[in-house]
Structures are given as structure tokens and as C-alpha cells.
N, C-alpha and C. Protein backbone atom coordinates (compact mmCIF):
# COMPACT_ATOMS: atom_id res chain seq x y z
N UNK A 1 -7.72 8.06 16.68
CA UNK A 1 -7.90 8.40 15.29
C UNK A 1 -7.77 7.14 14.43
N UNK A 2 -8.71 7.04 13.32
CA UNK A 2 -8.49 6.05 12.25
C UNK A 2 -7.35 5.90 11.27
N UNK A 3 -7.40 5.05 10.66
CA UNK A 3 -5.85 4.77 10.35
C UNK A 3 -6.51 4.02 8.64
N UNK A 4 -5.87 4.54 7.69
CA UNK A 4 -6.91 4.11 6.31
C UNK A 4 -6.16 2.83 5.58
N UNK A 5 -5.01 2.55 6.72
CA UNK A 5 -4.50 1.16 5.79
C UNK A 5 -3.39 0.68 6.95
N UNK A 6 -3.77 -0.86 6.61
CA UNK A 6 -2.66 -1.24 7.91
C UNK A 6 -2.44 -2.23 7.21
N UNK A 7 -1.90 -3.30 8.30
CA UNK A 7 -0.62 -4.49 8.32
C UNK A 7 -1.01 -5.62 8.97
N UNK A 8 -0.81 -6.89 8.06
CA UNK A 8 -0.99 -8.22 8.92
C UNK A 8 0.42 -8.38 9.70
N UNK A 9 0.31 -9.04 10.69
CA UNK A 9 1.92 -9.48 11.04
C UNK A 9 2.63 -10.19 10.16
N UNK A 10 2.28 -10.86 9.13
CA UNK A 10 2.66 -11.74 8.14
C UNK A 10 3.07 -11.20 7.03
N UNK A 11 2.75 -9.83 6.81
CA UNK A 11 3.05 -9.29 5.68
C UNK A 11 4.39 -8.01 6.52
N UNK A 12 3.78 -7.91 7.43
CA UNK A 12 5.47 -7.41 8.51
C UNK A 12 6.46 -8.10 8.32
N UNK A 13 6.46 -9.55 8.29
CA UNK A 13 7.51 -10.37 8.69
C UNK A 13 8.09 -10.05 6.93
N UNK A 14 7.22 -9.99 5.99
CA UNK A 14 8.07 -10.02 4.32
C UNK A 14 8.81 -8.35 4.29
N UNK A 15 7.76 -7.54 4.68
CA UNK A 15 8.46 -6.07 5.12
C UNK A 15 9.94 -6.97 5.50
N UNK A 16 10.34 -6.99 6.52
CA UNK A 16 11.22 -7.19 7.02
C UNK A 16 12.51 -7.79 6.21
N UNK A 17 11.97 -8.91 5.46
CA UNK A 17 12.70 -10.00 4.78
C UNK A 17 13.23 -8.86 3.27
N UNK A 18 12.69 -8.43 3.05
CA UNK A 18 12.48 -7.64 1.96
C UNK A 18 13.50 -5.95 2.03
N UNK A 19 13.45 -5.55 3.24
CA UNK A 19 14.15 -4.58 3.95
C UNK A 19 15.55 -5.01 4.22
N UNK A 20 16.00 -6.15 4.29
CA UNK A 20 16.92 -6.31 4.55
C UNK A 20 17.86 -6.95 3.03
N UNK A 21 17.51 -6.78 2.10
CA UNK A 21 17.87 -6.90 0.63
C UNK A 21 18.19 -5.30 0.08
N UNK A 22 16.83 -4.67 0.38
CA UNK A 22 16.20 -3.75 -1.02
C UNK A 22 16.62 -2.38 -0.17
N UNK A 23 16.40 -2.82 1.58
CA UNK A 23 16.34 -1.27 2.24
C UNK A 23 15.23 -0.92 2.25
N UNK A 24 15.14 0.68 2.46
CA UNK A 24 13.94 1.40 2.50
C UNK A 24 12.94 1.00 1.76
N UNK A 25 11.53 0.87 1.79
CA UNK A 25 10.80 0.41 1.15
C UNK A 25 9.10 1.55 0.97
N UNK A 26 8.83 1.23 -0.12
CA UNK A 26 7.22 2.10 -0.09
C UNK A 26 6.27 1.42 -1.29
N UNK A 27 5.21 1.62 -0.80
CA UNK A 27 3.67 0.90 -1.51
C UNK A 27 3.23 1.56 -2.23
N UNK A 28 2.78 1.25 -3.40
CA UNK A 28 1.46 2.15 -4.18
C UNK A 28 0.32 0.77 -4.56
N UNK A 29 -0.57 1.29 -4.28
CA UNK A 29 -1.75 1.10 -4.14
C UNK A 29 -2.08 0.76 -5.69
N UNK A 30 -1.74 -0.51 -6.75
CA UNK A 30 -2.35 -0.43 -7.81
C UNK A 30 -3.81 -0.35 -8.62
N UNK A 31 -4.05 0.04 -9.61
CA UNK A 31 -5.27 0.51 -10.26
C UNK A 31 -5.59 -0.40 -11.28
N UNK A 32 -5.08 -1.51 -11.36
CA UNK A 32 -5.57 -2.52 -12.33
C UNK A 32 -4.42 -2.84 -13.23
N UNK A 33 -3.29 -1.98 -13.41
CA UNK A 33 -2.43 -2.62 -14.04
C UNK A 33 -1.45 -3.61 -13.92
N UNK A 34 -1.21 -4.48 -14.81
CA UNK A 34 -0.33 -5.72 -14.29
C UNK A 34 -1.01 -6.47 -13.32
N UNK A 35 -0.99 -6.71 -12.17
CA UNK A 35 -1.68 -7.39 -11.25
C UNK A 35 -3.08 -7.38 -10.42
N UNK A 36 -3.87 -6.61 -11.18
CA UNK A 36 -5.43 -6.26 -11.09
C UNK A 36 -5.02 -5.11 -9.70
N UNK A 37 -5.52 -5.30 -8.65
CA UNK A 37 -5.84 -3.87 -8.13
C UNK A 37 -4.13 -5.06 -6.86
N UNK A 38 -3.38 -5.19 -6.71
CA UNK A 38 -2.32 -5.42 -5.63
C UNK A 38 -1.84 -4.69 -5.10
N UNK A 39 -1.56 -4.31 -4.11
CA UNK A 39 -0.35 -3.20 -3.62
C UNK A 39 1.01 -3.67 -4.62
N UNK A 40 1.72 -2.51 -4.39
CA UNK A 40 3.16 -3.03 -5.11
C UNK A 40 4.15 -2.37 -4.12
N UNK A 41 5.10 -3.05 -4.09
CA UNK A 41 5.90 -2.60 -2.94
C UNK A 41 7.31 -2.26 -4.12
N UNK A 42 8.19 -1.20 -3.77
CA UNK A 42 9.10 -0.95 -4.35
C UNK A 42 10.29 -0.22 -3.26
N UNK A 43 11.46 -0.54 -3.72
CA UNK A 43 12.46 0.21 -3.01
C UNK A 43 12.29 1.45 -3.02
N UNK A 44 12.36 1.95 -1.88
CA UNK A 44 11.90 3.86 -1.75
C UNK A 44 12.60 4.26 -3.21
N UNK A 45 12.02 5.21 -3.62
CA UNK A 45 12.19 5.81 -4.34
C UNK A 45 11.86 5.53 -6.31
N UNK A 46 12.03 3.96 -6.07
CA UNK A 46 12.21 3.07 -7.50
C UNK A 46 10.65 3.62 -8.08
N UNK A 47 9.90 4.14 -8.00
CA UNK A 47 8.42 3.85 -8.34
C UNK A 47 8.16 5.49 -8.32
N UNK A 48 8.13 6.21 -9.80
CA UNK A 48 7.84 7.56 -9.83
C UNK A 48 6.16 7.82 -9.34
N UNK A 49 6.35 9.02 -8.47
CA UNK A 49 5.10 9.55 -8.08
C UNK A 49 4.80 10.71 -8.98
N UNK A 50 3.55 11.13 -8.93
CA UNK A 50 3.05 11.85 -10.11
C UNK A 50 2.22 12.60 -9.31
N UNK A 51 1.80 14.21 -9.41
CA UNK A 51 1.20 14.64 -8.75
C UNK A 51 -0.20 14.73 -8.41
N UNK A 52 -0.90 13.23 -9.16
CA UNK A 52 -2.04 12.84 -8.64
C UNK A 52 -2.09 11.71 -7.81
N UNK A 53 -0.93 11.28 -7.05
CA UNK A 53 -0.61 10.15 -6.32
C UNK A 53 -0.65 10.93 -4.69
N UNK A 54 -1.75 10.28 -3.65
CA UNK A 54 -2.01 10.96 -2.60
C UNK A 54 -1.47 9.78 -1.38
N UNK A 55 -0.89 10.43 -0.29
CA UNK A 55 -0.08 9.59 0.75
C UNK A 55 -1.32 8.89 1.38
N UNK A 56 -1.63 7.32 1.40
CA UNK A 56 -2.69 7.13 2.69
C UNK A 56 -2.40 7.24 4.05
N UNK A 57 -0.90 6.44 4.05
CA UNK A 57 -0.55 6.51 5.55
C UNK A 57 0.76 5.72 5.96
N UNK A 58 1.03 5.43 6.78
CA UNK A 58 2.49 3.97 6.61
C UNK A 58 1.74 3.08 6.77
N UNK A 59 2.71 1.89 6.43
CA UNK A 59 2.55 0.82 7.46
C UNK A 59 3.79 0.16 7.17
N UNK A 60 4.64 -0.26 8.34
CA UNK A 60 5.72 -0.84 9.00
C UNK A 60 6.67 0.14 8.37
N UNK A 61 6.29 1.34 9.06
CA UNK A 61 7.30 2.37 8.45
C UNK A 61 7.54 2.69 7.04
N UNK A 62 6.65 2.07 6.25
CA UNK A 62 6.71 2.40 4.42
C UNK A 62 5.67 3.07 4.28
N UNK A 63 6.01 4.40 3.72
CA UNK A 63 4.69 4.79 2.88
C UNK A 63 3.65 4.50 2.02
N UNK A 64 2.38 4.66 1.98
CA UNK A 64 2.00 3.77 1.14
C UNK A 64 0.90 4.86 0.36
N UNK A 65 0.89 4.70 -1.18
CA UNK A 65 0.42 5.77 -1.73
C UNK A 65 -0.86 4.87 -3.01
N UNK A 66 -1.13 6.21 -3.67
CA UNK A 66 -2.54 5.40 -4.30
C UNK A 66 -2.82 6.80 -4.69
N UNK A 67 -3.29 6.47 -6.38
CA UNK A 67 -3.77 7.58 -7.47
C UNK A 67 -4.85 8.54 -6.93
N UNK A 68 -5.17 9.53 -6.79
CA UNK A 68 -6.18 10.26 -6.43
C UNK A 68 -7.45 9.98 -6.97
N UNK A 69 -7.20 9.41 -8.11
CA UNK A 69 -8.86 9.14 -8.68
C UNK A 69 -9.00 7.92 -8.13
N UNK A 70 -8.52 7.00 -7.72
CA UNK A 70 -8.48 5.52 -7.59
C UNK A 70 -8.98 5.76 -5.72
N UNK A 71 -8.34 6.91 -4.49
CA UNK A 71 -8.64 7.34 -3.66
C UNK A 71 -10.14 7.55 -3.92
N UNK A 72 -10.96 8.30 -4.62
CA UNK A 72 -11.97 8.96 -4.76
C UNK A 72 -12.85 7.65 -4.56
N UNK A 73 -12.71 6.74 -5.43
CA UNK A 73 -13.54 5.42 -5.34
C UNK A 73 -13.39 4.33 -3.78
N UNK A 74 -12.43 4.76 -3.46
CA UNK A 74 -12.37 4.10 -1.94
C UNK A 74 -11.90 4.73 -1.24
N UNK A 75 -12.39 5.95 -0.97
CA UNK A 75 -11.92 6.94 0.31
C UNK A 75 -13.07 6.06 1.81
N UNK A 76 -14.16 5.37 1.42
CA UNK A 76 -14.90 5.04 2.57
C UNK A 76 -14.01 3.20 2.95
N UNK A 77 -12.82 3.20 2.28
CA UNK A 77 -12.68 1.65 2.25
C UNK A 77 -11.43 1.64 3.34
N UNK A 78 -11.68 0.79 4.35
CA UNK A 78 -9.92 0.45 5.34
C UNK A 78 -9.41 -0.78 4.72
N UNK A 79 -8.05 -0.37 4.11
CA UNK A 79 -7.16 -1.12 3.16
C UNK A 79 -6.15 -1.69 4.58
N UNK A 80 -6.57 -3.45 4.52
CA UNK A 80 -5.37 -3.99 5.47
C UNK A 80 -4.49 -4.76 4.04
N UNK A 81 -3.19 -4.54 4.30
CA UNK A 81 -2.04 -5.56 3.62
C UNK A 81 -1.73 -6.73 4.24
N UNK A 82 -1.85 -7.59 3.35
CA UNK A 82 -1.83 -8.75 3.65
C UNK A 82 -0.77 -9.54 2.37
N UNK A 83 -0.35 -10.72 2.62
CA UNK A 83 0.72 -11.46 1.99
C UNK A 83 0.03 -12.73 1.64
N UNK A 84 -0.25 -13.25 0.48
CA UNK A 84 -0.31 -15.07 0.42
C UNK A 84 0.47 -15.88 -0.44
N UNK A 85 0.74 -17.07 -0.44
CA UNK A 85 1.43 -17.65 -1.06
C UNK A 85 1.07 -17.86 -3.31
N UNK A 86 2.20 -17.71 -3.65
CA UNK A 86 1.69 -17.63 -4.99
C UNK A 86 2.49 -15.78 -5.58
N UNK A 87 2.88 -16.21 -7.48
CA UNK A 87 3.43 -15.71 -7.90
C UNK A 87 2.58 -14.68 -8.48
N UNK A 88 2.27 -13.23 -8.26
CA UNK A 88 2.21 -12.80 -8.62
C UNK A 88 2.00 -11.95 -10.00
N UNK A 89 1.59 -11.00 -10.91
CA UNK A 89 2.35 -11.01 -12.28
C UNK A 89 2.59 -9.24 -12.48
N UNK A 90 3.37 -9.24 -10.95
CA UNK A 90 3.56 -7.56 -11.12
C UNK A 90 5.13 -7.22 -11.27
N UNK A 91 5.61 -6.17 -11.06
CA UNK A 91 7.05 -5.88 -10.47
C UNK A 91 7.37 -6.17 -9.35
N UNK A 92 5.96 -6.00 -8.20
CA UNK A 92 6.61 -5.90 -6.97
C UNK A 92 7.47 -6.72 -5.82
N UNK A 93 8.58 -6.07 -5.50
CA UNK A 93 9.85 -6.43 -5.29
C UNK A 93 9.59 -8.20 -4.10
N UNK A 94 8.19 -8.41 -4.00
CA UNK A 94 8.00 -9.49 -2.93
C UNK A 94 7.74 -10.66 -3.92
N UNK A 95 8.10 -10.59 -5.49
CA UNK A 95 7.46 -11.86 -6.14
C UNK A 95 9.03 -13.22 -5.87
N UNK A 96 9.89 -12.38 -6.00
CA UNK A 96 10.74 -13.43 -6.12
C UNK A 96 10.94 -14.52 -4.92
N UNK A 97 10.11 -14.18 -4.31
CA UNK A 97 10.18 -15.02 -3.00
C UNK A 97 8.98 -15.82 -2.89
N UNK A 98 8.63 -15.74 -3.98
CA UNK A 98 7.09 -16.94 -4.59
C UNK A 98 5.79 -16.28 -3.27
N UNK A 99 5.58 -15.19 -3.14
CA UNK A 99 4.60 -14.64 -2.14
C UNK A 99 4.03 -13.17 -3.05
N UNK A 100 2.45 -12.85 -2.73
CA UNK A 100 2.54 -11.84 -3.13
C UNK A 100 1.39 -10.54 -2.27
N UNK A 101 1.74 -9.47 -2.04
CA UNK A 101 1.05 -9.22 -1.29
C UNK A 101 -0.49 -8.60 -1.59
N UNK A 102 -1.33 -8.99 -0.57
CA UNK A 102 -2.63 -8.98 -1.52
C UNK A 102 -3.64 -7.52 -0.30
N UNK A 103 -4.73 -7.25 -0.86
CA UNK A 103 -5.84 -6.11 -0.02
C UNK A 103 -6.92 -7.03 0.60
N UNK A 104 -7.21 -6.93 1.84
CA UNK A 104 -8.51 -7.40 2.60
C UNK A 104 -8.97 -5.85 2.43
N UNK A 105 -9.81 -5.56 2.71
CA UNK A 105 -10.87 -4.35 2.45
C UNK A 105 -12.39 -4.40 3.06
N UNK A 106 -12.49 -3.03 4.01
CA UNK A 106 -13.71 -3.37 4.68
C UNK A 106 -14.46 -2.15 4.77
N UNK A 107 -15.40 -1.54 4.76
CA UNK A 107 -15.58 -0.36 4.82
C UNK A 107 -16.16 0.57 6.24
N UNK A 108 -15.57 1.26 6.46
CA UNK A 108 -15.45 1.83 7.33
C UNK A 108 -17.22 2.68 7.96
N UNK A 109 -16.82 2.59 9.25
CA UNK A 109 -18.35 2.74 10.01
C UNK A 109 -18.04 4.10 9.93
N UNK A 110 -19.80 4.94 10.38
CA UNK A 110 -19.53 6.24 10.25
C UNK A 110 -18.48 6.91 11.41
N UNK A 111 -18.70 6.43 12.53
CA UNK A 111 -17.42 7.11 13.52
C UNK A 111 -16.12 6.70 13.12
N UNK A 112 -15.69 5.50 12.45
CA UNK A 112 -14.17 5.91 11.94
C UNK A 112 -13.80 6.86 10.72
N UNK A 113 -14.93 7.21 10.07
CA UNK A 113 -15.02 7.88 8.69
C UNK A 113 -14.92 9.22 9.31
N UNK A 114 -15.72 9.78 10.59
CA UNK A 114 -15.34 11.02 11.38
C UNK A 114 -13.86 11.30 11.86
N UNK A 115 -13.51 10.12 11.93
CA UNK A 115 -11.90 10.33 12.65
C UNK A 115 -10.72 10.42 11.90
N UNK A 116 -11.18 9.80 10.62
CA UNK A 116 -9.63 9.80 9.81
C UNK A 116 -9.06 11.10 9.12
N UNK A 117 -7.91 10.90 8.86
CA UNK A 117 -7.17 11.96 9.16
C UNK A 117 -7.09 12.31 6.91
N UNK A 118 -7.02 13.85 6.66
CA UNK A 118 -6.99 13.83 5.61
C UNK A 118 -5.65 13.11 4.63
N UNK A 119 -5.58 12.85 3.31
CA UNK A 119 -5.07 12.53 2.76
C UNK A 119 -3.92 13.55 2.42
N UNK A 120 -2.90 13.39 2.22
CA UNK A 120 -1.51 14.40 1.50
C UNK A 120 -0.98 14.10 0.21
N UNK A 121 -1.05 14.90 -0.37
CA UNK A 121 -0.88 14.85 -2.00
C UNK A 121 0.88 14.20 -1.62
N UNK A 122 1.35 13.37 -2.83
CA UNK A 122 2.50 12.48 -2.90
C UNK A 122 3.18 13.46 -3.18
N UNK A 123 3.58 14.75 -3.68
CA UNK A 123 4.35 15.68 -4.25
C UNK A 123 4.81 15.77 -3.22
N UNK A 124 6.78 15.58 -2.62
CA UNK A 124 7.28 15.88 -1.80
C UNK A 124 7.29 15.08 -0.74
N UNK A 125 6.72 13.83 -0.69
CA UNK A 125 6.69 13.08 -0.03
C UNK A 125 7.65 12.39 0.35
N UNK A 126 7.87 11.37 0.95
CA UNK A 126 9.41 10.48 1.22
C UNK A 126 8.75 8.99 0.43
């Protein structure tokens, strides 16, 4: 089965660095605010979900979420996380470490578009 967003090892290794400060950790998928379209990473829970915020999937055990209308425009897109050097101009909890994490984006062939698994509304989510 397809998988609608994954992980560089490099952006694992800040997971990690970052987990061991903040703890539990989870992504939302930004829509242009503050840092044009970035993931933002926040301590579980720090980052209110709203019930148009839909689960894509984990990666390194964090949830990672994204607006339903903002889904609609890239439901055909595989979102990898990735990390590069350079400050950011968001909240998310990886700026202070002068890194910020950024989207490679590719779009998905028709047999992985058959395989992936539906989306889950963020209401109730972890």
C-alpha cells in the first residue's frame, strides 16, 4: 500500500533531536501562512486542530495533518519531509536550531493513487 507522506533520514535525525527536548511531536502541513506552504512541526498537542484538518499519515511516529481544502488540491501529490539548513520564518519548533523543514513533492502514478489508503478527518485524532 501507498503511503501519502514520508521521511528523509535527515529530517529523522531532527525528529529525534527535537523529541528529546519537546517529546511527543506532530506536523501540519502549512497553507501559506507564515512560512509559504512548510510543514510545521509542533509538540503533540501545541497546534489546535479544527474539524477541517484531515490525518495524512505518520512519519517517524508523528502525525502529520493538513487542511481539507489544502488536501483537495494535492490529494494526487506524495509529500516527502525533508530538513535544510537556514532560518525559517514560522513557529515551528525546528527553527531554533538554525534548520528548517522543507516538502519535496512528486505526483503519484496511477497504481499508487489505486493503493492509498483514505484520509481521516483530525477530529479525535492523537
Amino acid at each position: 500500500m501507498s503511503q501519502r507522506v514520508d521521511i528523509t533520514d535527515a529530517a529523522r535525525e531532527v525528529i529525534d533531536r527535537l523529541r528529546a527536548d519537546h517529546g511527543e511531536l506532530m506536523f501540519h502541513q502549512s497553507g501559506g501562512c507564515c512560512d509559504g506552504s512548510s510543514p510545521m512541526c509542533f509538540p503533540l498537542g501545541e497546534f489546535r486542530l479544527g474539524g477541517s484538518d484531515v490525518l495524512l499519515g505518520r512519519i517517524h511516529d508523528c502525525p502529520f495533518y493538513m487542511a481539507r481544502d489544502q488536501f483537495e488540491l494535492w490529494q494526487n501529490t506524495h509529500l516527502t519531509v525533508d530538513v535544510v539548513p537556514g532560518r525559517g520564518a514560522s513557529f515551528s519548533a525546528e527553527i531554533p536550531l538554525g534548520l528548517r523543514f522543507v516538502i519535496r513533492s512528486r505526483l503519484f502514478s496511477d497504481e499508487e493513487l489505486s493503493t492509498l489508503p483514505a484520509v481521516e478527518n483530525a477530529q479525535g485524532s492523537d
